[in-house]
PDB file of N, CA and C in Angstrom:
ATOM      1  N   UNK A   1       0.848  -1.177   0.000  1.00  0.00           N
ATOM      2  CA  UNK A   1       0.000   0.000   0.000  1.00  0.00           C
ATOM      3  C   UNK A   1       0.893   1.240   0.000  1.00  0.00           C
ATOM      4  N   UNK A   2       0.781   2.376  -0.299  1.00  0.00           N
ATOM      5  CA  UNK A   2       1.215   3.695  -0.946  1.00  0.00           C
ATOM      6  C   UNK A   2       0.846   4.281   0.210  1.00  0.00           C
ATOM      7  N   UNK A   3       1.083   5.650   0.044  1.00  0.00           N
ATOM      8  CA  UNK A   3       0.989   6.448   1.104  1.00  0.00           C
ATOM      9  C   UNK A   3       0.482   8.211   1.132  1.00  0.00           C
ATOM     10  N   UNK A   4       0.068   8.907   1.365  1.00  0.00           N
ATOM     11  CA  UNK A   4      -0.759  10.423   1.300  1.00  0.00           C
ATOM     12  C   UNK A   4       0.450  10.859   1.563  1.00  0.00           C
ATOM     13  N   UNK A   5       0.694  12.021   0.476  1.00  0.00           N
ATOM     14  CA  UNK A   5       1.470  13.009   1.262  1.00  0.00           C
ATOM     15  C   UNK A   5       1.188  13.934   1.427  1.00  0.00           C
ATOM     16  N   UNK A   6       1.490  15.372   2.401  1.00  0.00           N
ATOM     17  CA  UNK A   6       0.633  16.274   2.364  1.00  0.00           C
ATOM     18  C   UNK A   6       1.772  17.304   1.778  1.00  0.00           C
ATOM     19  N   UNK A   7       1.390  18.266   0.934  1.00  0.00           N
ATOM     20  CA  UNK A   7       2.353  19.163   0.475  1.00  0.00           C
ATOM     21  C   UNK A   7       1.760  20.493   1.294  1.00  0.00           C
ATOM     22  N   UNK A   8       1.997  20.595   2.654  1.00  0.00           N
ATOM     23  CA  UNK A   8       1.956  21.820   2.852  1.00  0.00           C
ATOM     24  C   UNK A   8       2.975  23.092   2.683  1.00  0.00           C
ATOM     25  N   UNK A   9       4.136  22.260   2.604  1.00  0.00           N
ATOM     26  CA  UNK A   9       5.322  23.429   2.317  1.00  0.00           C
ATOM     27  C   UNK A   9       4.998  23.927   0.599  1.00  0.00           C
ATOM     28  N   UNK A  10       4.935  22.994  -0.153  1.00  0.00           N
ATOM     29  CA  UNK A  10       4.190  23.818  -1.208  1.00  0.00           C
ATOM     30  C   UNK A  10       3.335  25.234  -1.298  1.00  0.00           C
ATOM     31  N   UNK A  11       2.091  24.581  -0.869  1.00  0.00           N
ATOM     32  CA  UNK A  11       1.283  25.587  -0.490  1.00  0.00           C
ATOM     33  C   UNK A  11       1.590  27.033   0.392  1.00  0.00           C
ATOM     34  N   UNK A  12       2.408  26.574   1.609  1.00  0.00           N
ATOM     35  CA  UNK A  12       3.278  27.795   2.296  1.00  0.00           C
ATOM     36  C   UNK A  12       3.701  28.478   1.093  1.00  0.00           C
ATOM     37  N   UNK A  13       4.416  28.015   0.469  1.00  0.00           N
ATOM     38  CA  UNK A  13       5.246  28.622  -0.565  1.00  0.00           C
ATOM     39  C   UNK A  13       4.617  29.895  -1.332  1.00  0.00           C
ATOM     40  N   UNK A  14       3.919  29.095  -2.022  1.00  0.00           N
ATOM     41  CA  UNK A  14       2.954  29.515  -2.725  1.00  0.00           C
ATOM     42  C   UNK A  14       2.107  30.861  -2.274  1.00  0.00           C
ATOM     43  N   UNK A  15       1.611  30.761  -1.094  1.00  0.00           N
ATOM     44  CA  UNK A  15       1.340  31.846  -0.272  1.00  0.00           C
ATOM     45  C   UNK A  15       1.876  32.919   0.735  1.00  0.00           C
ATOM     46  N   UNK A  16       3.297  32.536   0.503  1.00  0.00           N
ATOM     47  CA  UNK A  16       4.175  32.819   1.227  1.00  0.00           C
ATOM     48  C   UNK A  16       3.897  33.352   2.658  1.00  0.00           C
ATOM     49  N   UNK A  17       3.746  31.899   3.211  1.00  0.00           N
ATOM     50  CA  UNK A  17       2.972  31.501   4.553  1.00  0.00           C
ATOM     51  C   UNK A  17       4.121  31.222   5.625  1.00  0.00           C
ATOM     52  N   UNK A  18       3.942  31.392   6.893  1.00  0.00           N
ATOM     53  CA  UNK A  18       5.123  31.236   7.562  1.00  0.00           C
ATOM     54  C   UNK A  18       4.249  29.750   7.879  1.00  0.00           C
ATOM     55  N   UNK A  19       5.092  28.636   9.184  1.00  0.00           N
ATOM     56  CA  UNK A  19       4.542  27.878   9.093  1.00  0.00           C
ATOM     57  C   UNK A  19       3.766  28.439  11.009  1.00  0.00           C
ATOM     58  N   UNK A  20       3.757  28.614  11.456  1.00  0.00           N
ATOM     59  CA  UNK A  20       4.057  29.578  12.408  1.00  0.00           C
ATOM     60  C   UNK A  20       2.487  30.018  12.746  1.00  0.00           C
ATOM     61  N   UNK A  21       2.520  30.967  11.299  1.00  0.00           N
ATOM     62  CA  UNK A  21       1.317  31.666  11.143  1.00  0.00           C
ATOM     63  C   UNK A  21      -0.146  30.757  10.678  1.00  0.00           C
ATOM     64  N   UNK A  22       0.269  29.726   9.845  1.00  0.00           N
ATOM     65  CA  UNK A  22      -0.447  28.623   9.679  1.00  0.00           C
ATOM     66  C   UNK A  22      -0.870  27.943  11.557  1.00  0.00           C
ATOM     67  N   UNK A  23      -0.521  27.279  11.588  1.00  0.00           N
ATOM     68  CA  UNK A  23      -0.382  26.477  12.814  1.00  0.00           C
ATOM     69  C   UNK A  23      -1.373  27.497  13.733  1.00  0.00           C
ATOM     70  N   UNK A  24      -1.378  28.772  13.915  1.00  0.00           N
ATOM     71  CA  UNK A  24      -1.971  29.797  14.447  1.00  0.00           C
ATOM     72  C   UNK A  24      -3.619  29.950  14.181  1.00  0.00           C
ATOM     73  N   UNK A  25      -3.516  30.038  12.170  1.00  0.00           N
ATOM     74  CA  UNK A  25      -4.973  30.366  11.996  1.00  0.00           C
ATOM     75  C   UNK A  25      -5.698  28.880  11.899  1.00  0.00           C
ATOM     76  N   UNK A  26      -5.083  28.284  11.401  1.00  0.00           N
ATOM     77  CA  UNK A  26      -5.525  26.666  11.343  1.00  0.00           C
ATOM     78  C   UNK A  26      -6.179  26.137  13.309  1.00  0.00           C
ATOM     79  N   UNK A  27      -5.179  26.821  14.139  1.00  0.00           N
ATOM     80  CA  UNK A  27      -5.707  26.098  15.410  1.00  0.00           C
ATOM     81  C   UNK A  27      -5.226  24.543  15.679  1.00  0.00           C
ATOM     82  N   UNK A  28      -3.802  24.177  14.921  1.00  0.00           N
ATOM     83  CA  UNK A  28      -3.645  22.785  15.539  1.00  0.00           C
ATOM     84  C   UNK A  28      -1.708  23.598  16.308  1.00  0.00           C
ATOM     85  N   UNK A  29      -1.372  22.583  16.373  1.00  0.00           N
ATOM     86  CA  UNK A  29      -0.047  23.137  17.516  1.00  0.00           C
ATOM     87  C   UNK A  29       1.198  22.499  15.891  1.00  0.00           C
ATOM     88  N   UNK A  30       2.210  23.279  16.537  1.00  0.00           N
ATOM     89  CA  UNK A  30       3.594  23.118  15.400  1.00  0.00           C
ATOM     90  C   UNK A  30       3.487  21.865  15.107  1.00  0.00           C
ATOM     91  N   UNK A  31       3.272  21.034  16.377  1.00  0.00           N
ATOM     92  CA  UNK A  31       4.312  19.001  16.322  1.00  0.00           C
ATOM     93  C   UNK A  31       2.866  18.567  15.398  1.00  0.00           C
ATOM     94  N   UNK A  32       1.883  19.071  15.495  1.00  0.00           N
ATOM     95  CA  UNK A  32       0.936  18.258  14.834  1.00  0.00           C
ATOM     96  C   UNK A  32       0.881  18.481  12.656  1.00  0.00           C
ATOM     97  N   UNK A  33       1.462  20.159  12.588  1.00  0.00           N
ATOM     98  CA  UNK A  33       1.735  20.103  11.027  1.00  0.00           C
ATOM     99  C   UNK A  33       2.890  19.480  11.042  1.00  0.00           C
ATOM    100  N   UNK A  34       3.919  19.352  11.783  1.00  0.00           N
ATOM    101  CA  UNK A  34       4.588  18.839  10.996  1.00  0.00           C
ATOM    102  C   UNK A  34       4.694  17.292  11.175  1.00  0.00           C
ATOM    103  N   UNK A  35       3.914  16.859  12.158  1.00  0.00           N
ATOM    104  CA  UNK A  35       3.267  15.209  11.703  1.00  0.00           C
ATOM    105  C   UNK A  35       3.051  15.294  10.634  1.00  0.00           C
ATOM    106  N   UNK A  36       1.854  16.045   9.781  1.00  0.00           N
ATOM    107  CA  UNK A  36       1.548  16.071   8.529  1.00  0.00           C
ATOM    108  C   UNK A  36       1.938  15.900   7.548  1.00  0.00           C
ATOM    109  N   UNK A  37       3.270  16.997   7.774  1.00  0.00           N
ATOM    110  CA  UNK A  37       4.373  17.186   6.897  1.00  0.00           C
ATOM    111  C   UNK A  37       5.477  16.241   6.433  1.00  0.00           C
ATOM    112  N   UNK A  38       5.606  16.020   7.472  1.00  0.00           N
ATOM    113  CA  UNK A  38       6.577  14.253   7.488  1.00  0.00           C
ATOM    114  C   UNK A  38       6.171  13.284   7.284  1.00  0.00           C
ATOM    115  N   UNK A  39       4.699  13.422   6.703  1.00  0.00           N
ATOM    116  CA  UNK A  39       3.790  11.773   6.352  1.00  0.00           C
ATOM    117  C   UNK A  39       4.027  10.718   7.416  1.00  0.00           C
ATOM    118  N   UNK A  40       3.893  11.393   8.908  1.00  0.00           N
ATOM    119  CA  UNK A  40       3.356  10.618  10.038  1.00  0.00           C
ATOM    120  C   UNK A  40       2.303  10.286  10.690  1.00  0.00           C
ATOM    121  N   UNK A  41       1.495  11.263  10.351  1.00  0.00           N
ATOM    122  CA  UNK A  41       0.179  11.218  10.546  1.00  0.00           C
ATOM    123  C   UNK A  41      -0.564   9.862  10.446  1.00  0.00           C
ATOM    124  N   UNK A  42      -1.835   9.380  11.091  1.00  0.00           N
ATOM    125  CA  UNK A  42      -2.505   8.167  10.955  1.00  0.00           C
ATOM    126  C   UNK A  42      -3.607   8.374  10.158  1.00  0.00           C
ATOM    127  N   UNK A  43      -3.921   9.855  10.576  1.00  0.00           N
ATOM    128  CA  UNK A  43      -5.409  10.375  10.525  1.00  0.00           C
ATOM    129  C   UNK A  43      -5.295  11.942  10.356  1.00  0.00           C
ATOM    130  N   UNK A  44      -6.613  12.254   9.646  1.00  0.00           N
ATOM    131  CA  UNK A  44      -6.694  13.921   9.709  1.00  0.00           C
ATOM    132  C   UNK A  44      -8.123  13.930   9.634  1.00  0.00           C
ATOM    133  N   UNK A  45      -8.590  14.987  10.639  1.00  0.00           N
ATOM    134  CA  UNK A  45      -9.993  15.376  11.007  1.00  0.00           C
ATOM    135  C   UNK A  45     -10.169  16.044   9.397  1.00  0.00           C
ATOM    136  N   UNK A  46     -11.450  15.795   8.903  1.00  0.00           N
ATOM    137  CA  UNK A  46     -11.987  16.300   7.561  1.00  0.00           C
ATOM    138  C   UNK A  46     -12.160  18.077   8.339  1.00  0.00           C
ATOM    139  N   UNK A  47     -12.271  18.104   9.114  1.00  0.00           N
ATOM    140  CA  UNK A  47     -12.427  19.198   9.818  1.00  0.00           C
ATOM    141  C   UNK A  47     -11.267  20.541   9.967  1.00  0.00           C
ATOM    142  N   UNK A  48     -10.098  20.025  10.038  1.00  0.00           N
ATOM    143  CA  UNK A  48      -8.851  20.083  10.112  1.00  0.00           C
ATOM    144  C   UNK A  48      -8.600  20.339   8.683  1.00  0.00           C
ATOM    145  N   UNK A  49      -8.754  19.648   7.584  1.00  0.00           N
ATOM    146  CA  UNK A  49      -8.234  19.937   6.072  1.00  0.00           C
ATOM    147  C   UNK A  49      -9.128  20.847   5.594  1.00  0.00           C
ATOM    148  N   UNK A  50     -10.349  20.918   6.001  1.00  0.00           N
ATOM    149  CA  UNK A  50     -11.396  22.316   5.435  1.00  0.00           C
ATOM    150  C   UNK A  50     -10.673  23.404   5.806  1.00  0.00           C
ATOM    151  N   UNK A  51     -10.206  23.182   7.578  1.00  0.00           N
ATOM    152  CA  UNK A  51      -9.459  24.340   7.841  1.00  0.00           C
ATOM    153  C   UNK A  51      -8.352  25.146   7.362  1.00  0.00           C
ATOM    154  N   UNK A  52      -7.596  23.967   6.962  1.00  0.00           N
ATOM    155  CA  UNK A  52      -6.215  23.856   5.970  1.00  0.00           C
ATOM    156  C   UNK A  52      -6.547  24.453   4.616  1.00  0.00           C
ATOM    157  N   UNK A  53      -7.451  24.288   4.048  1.00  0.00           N
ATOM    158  CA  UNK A  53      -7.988  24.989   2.784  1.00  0.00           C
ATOM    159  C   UNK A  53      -8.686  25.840   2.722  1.00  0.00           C
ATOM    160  N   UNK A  54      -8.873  26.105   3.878  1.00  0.00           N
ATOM    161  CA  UNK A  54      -9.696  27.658   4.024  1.00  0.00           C
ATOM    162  C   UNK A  54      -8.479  28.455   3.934  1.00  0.00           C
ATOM    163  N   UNK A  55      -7.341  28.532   5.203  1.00  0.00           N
ATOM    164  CA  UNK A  55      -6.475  29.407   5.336  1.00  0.00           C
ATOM    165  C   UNK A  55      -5.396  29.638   4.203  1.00  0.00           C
ATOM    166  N   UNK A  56      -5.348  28.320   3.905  1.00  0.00           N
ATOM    167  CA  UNK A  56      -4.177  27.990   2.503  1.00  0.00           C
ATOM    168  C   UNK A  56      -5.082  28.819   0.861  1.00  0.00           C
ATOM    169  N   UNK A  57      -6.592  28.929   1.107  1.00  0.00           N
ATOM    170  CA  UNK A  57      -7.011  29.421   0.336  1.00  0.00           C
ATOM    171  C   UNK A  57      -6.789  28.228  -1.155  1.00  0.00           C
ATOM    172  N   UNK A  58      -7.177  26.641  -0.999  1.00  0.00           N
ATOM    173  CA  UNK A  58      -6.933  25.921  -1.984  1.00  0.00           C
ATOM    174  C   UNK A  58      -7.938  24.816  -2.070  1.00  0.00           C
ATOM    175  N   UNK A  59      -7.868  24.158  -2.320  1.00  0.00           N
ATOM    176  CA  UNK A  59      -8.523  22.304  -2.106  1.00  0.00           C
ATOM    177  C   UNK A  59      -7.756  21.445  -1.982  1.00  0.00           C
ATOM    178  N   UNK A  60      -8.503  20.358  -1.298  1.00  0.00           N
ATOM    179  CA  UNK A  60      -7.977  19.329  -1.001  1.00  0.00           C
ATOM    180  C   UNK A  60      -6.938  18.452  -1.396  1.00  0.00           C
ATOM    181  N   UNK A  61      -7.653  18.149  -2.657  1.00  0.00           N
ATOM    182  CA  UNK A  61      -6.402  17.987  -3.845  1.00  0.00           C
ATOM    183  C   UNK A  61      -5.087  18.850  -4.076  1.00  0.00           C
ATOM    184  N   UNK A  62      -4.997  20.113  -3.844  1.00  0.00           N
ATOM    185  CA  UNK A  62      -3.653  20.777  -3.437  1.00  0.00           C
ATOM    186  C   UNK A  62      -2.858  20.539  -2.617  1.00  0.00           C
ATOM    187  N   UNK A  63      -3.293  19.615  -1.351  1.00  0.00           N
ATOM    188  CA  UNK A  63      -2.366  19.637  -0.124  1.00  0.00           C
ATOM    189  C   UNK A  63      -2.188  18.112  -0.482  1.00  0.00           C
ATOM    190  N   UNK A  64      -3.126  17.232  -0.765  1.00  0.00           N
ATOM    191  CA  UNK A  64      -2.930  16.049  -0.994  1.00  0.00           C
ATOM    192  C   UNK A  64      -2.419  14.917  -1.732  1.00  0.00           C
ATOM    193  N   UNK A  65      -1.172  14.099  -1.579  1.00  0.00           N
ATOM    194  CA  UNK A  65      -0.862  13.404  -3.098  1.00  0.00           C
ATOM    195  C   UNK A  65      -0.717  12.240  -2.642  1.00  0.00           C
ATOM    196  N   UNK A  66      -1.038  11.332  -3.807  1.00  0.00           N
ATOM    197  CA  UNK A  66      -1.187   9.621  -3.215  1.00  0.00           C
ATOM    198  C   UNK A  66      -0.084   9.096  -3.923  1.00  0.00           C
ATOM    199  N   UNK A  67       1.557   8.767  -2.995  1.00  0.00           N
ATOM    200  CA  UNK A  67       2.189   8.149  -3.403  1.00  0.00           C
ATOM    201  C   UNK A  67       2.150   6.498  -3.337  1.00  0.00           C
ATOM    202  N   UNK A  68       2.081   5.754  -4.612  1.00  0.00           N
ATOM    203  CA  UNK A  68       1.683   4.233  -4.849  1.00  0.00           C
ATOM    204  C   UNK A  68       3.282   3.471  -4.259  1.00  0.00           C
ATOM    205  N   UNK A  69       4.029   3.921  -3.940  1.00  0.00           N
ATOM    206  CA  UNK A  69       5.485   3.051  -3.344  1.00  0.00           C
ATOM    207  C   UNK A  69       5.595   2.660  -2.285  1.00  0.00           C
ATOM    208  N   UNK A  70       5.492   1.722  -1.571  1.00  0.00           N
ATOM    209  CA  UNK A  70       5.496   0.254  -0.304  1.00  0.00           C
ATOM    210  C   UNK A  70       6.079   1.159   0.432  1.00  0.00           C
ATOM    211  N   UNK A  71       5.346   1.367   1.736  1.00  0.00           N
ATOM    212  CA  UNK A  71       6.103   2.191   2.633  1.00  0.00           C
ATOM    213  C   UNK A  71       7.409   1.273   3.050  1.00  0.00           C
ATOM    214  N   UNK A  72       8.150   1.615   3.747  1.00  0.00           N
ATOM    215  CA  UNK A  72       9.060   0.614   4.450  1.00  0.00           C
ATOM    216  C   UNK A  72       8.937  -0.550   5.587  1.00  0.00           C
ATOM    217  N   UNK A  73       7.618  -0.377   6.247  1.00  0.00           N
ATOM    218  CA  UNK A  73       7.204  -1.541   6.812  1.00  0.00           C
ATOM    219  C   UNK A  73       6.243  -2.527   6.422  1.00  0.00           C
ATOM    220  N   UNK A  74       6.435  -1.973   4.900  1.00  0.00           N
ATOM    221  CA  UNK A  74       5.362  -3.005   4.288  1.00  0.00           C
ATOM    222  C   UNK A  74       6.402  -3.948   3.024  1.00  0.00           C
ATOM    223  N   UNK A  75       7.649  -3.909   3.029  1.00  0.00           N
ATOM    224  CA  UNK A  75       8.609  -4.496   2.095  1.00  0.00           C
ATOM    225  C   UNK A  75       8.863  -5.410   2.454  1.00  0.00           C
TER     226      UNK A  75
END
């Protein structure tokens, strides 16, 4: 099985977003984007990514990409 990645540094980019300031209007804490960010995450509240695309000003499909390559505990 493959794995979600989330491109929020993209999107930062793009908006030239601190991550800081994200984490702030979004309402989750630093360690939890960058769970995200590091494709550690288990789970994300649908609640949480509306939020993410409200502030990021994008969709879902912008933050989201489905990499198809065997994670490492699945080899």
């Amino acid at each position: 099985m493959g794995r979600i990645i989330f491109n929020i540094d993209v999107m930062l980019a793009k908006r030239k977003m601190r991550v800081t300031t994200l984490s702030e209007k979004v309402g989750i804490t630093m360690a939890n984007i960058s769970i995200l960010k590091n494709g550690k995450a288990k789970a994300v509240r649908v609640s949480t990514l509306a939020k993410l695309c409200e502030v990021l000003e994008c969709q879902p499909g912008d933050l989201l990409e489905y990499d198809p390559t065997p994670t490492e505990d699945e080899s």
